[in-house]
Structure formats: structure tokens, C-alpha cells
N, C-alpha and C. Protein backbone atom coordinates (compact mmCIF):
# COMPACT_ATOMS: atom_id res chain seq x y z
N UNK A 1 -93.59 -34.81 128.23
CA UNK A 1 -94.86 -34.20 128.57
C UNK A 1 -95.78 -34.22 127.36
N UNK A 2 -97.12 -34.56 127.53
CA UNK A 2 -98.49 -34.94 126.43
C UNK A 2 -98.69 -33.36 126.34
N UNK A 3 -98.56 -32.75 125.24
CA UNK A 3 -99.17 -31.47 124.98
C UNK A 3 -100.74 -31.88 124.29
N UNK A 4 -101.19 -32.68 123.99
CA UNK A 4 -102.51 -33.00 123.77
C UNK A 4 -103.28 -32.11 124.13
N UNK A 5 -104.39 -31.33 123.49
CA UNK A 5 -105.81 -31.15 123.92
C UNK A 5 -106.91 -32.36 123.91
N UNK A 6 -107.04 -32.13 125.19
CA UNK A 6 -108.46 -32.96 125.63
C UNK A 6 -109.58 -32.64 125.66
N UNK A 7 -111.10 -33.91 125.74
CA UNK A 7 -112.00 -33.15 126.08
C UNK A 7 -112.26 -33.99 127.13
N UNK A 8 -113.46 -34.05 128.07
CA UNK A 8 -113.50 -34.71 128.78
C UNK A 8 -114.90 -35.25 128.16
N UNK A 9 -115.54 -36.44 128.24
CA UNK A 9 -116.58 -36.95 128.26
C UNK A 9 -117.57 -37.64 128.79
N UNK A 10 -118.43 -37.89 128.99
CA UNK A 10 -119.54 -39.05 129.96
C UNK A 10 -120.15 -40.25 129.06
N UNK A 11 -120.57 -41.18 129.69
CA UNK A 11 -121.37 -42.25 128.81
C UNK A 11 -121.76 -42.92 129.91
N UNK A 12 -123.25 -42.85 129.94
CA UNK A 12 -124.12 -43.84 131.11
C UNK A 12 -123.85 -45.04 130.53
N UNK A 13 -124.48 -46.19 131.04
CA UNK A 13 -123.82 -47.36 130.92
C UNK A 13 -124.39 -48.03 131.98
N UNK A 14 -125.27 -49.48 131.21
CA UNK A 14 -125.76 -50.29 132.36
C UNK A 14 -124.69 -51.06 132.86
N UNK A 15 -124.86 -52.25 134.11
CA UNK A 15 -124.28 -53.23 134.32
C UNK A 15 -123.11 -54.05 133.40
N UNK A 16 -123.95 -54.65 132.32
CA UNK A 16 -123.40 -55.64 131.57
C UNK A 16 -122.18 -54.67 131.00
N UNK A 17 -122.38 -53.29 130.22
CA UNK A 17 -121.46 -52.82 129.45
C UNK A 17 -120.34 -52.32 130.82
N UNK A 18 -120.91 -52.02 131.77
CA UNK A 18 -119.94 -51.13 132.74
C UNK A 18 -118.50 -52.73 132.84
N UNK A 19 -119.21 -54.14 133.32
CA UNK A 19 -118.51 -55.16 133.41
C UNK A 19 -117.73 -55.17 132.00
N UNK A 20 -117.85 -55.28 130.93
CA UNK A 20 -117.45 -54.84 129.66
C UNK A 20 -115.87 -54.09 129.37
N UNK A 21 -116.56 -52.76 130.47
CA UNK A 21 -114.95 -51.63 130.67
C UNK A 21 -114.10 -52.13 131.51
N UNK A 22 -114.78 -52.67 132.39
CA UNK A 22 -114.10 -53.32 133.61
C UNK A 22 -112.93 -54.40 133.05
N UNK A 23 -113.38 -55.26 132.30
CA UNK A 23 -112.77 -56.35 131.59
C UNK A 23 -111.57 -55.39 130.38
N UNK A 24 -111.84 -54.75 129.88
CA UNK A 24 -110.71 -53.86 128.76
C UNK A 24 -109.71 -53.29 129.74
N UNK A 25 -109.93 -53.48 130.87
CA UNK A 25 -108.96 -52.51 131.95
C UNK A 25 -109.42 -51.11 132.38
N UNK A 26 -110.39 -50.86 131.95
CA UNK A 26 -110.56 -49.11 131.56
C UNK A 26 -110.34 -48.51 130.88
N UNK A 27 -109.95 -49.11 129.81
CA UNK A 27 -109.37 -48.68 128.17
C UNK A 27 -110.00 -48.50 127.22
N UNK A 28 -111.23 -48.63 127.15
CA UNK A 28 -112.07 -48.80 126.10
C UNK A 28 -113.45 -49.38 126.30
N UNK A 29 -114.06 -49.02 125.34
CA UNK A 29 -115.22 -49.26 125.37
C UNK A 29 -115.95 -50.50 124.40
N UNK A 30 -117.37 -51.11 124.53
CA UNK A 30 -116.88 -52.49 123.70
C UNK A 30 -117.35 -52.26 122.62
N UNK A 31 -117.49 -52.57 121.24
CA UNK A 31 -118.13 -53.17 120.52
C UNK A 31 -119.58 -53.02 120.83
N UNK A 32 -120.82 -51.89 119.34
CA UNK A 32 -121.49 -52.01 119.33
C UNK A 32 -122.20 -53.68 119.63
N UNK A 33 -123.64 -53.37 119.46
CA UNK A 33 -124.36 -54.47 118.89
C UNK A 33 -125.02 -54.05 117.75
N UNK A 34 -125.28 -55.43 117.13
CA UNK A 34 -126.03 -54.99 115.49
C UNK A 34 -126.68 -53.91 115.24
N UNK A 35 -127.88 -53.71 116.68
CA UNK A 35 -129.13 -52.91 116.45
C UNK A 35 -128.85 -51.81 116.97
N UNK A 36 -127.52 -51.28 117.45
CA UNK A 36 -126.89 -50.07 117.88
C UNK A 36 -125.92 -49.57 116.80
N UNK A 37 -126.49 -48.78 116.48
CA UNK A 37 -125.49 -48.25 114.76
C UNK A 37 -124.41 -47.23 115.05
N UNK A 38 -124.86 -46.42 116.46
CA UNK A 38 -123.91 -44.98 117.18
C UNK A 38 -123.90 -45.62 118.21
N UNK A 39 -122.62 -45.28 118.74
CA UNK A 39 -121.73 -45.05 120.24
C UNK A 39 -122.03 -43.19 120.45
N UNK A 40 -122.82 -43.16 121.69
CA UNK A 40 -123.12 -41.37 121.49
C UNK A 40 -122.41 -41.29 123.13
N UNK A 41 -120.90 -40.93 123.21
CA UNK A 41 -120.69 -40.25 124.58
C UNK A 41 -121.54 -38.92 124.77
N UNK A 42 -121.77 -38.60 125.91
CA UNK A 42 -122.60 -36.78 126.27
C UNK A 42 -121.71 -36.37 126.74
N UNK A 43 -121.96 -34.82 126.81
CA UNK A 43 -120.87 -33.87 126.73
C UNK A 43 -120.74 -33.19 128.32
N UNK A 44 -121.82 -33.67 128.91
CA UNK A 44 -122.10 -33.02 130.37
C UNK A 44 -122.77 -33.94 130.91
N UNK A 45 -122.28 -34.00 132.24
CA UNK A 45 -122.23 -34.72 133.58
C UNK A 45 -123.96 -35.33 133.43
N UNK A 46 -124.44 -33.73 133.72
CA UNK A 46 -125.88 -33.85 134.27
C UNK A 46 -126.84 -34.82 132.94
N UNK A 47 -126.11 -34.52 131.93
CA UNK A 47 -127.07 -35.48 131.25
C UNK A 47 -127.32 -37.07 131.48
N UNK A 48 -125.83 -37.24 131.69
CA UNK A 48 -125.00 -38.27 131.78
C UNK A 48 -125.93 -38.98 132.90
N UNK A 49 -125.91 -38.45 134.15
CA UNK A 49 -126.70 -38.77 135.21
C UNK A 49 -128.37 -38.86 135.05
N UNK A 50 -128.80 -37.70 134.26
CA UNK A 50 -130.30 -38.35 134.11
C UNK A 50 -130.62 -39.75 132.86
N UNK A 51 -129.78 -40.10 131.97
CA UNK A 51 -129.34 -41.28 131.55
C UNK A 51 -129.72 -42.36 132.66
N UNK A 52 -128.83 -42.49 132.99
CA UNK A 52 -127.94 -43.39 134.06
C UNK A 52 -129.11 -43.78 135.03
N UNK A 53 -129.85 -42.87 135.62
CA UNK A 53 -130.64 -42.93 136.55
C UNK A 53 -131.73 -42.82 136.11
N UNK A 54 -132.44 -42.41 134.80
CA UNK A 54 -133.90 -42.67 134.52
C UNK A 54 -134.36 -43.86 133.75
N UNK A 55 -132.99 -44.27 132.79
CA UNK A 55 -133.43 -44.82 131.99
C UNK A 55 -132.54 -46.42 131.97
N UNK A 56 -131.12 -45.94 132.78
CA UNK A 56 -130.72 -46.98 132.85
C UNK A 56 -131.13 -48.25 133.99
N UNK A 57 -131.33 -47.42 135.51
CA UNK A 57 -132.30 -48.43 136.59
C UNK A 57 -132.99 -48.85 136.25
N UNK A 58 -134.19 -48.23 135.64
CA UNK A 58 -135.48 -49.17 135.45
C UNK A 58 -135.56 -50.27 134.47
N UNK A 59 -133.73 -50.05 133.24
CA UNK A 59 -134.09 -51.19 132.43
C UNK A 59 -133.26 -52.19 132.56
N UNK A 60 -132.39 -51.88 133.63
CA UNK A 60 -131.46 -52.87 134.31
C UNK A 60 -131.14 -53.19 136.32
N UNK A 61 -131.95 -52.14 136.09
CA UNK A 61 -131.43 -52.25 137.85
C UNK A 61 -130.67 -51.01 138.46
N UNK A 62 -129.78 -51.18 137.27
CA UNK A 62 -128.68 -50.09 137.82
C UNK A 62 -128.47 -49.42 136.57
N UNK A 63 -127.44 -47.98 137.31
CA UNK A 63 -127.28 -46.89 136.39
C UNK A 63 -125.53 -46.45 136.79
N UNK A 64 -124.62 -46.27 135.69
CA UNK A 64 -123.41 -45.99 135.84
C UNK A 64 -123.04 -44.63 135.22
N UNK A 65 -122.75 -43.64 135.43
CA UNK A 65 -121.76 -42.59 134.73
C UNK A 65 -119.90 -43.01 134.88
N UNK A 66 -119.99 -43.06 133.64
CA UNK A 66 -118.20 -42.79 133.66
C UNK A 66 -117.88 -41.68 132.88
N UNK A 67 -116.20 -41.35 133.23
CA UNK A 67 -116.10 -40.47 132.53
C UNK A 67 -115.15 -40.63 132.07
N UNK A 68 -114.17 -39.74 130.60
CA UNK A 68 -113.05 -39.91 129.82
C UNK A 68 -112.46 -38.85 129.00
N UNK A 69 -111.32 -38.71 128.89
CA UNK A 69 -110.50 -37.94 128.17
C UNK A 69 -110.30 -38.17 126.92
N UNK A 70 -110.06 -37.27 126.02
CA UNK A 70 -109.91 -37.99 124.46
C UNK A 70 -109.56 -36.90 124.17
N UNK A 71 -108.60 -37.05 122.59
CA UNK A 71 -107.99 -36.39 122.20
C UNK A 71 -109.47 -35.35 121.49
N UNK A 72 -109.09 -34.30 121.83
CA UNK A 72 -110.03 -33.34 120.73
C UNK A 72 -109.75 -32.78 119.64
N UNK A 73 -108.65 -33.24 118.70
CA UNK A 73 -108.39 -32.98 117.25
C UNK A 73 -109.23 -34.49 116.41
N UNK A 74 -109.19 -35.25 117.31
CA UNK A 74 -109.65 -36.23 116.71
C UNK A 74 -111.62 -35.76 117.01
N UNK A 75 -112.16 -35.32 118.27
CA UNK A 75 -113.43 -35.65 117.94
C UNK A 75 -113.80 -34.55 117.31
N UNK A 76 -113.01 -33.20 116.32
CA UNK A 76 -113.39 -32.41 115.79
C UNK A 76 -114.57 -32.85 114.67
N UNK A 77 -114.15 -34.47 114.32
CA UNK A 77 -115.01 -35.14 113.20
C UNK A 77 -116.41 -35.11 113.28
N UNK A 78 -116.88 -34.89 115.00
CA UNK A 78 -118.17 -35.66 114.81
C UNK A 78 -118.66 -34.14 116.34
N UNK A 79 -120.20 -33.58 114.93
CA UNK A 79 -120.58 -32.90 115.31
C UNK A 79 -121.56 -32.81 116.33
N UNK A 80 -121.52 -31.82 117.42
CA UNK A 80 -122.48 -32.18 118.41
C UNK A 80 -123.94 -32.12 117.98
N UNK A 81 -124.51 -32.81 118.35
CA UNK A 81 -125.94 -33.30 118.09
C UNK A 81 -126.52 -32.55 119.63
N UNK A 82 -127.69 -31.74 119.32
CA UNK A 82 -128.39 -31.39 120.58
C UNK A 82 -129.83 -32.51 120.09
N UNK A 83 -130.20 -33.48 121.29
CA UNK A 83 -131.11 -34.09 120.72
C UNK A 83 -132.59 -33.62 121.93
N UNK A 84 -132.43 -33.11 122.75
CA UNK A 84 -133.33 -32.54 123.70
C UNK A 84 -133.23 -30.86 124.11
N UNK A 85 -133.55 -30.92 125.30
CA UNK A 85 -133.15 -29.37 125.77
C UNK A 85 -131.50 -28.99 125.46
N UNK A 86 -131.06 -27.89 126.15
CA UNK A 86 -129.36 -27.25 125.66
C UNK A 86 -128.52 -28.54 126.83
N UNK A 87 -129.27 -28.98 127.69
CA UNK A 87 -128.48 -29.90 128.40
C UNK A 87 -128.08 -31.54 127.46
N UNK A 88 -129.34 -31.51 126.61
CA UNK A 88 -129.13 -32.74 126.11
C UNK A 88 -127.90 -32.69 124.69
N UNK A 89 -126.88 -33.18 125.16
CA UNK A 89 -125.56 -33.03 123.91
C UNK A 89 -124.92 -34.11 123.64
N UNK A 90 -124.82 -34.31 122.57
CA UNK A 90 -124.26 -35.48 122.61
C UNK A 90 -123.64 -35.72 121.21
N UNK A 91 -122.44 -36.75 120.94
CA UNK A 91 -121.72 -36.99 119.71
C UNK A 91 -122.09 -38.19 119.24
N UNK A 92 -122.37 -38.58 117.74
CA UNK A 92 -123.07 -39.45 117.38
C UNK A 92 -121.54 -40.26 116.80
N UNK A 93 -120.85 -41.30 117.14
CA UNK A 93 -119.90 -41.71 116.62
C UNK A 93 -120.67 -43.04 115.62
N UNK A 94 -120.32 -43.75 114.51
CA UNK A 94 -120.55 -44.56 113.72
C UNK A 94 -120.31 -45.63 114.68
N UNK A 95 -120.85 -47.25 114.55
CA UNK A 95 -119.83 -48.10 115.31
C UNK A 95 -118.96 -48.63 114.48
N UNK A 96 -118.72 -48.36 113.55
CA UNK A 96 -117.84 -49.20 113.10
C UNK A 96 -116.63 -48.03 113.33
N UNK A 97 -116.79 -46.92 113.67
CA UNK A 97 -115.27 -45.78 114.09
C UNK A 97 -115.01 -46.37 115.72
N UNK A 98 -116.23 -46.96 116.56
CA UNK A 98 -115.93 -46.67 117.98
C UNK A 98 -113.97 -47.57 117.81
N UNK A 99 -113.41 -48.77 117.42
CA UNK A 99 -112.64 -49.21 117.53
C UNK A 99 -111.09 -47.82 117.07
N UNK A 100 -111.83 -47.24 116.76
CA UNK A 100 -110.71 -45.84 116.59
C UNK A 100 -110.79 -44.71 117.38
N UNK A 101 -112.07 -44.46 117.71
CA UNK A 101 -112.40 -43.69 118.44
C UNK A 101 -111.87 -44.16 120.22
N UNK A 102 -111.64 -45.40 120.42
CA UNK A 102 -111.22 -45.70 121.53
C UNK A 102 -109.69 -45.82 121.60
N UNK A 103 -108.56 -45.95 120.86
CA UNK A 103 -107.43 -45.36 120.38
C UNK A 103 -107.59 -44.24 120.87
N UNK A 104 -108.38 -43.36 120.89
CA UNK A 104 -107.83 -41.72 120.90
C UNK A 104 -108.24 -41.36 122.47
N UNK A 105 -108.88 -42.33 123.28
CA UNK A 105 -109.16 -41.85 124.72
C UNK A 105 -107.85 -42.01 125.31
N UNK A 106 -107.69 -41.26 126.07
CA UNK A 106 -106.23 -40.76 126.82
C UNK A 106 -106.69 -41.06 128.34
N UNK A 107 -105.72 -42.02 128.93
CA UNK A 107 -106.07 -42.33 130.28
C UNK A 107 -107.04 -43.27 130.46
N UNK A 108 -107.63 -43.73 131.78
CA UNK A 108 -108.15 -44.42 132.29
C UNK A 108 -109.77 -44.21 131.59
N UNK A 109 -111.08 -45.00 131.59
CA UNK A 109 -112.33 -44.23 131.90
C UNK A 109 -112.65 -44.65 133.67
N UNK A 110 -113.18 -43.98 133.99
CA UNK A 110 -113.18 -43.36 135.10
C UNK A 110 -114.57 -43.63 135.57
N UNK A 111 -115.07 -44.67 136.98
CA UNK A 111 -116.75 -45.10 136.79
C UNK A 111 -116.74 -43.64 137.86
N UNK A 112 -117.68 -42.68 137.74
CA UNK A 112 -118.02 -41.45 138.92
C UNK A 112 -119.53 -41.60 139.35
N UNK A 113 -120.24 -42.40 138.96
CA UNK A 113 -121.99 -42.24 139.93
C UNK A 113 -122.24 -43.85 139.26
N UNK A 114 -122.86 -43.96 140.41
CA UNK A 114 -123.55 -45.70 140.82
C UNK A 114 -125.37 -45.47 141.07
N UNK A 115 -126.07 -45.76 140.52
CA UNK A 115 -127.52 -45.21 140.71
C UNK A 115 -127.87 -47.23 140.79
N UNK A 116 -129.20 -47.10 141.74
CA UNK A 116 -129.68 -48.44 141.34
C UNK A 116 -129.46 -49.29 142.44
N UNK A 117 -129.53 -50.81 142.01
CA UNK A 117 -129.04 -52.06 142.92
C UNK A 117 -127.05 -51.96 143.08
């Protein structure tokens, strides 16, 4: 039995990256790009969803929420960032940690809302 503490997390996610998870198995997440310096999962659904659906449709079509488990001794490292209202939360991971930071997700990620084409 995993005595682990978890947290649970969200990360909107267009098309291309959702195909991305799809391809890792559900295991992980990919590899920044150059001009993306943070991997920022959010800490709640609803943000997750106005993501997904305001910003991700109109610049792709479509809008994805997934969601994920991770160890929470490990994301003790990285402090929550409020970058909007108390809904807007979010963890600013480095990219060059995401390849560790995806090591520590426990279980599947999980696609839960489809917005879009």
C-alpha cells in the first residue's frame, strides 16, 4: 500500500500538447519550448476550465482540462503563485525541473473537459 500524500492538479492544454500526453501514455507531460521557461499546473478545476475554454479555443480550436496526482512532499518546492483573483493559483515549475517534476506524478493524467472543435 502507497502511503504517499497527494495533491491533485489541473493543466489546460491545447490539442497538439493534449496529443503529446496521449503519446507518453498518460505519464507525463512534454518538454517545454524555448520561449516557455515555466510549466504552471493550477490548483483548481475552475481555473483550469476558464484556461481551457477562453484562451485555449480561440487559439487553437479547442480547449482540454486534465487532471493529476503528485506527490506533495515533492511540490512543497514550488510556491503558489496567485497571479489573478483567489481563483487564479497556480505553481510556477522551472522547465528544466518539469522532467522531475513528472517522475513525481502518481497515476495516470486524466483528460476531464473537452471545450471547442
Amino acid at each position: 500500500m502507497n502511503n504517499t500524500a497527494t495533491t491533485t492538479l489541473y493543466r489546460p492544454v491545447g490539442p497538439a500538447k493534449l496529443d503529446l500526453i496521449a503519446a507518453a501514455a498518460w505519464r507525463k507531460f512534454p518538454p517545454r519550448l524555448p520561449e516557455q521557461p515555466i510549466f504552471y499546473p493550477v490548483l483548481n478545476e475552475a481555473y483550469a476550465i476558464q484556461i481551457a475554454r477562453d484562451w485555449n479555443v480561440p487559439a487553437s480550436g479547442a480547449g482540454f482540462v486534465v487532471r493529476f496526482a503528485i506527490d506533495s512532499n515533492y511540490l512543497a518546492r514550488f510556491p503558489v503563485q496567485q497571479v489573478g483573483d483567489r481563483l487564479h493559483q497556480e505553481l510556477w515549475v522551472p522547465a528544466e525541473e518539469l522532467e522531475t517534476f513528472n517522475r513525481h506524478i502518481l497515476g495516470p493524467i486524466e483528460l476531464i473537459h473537452r471545450f471547442g472543435n
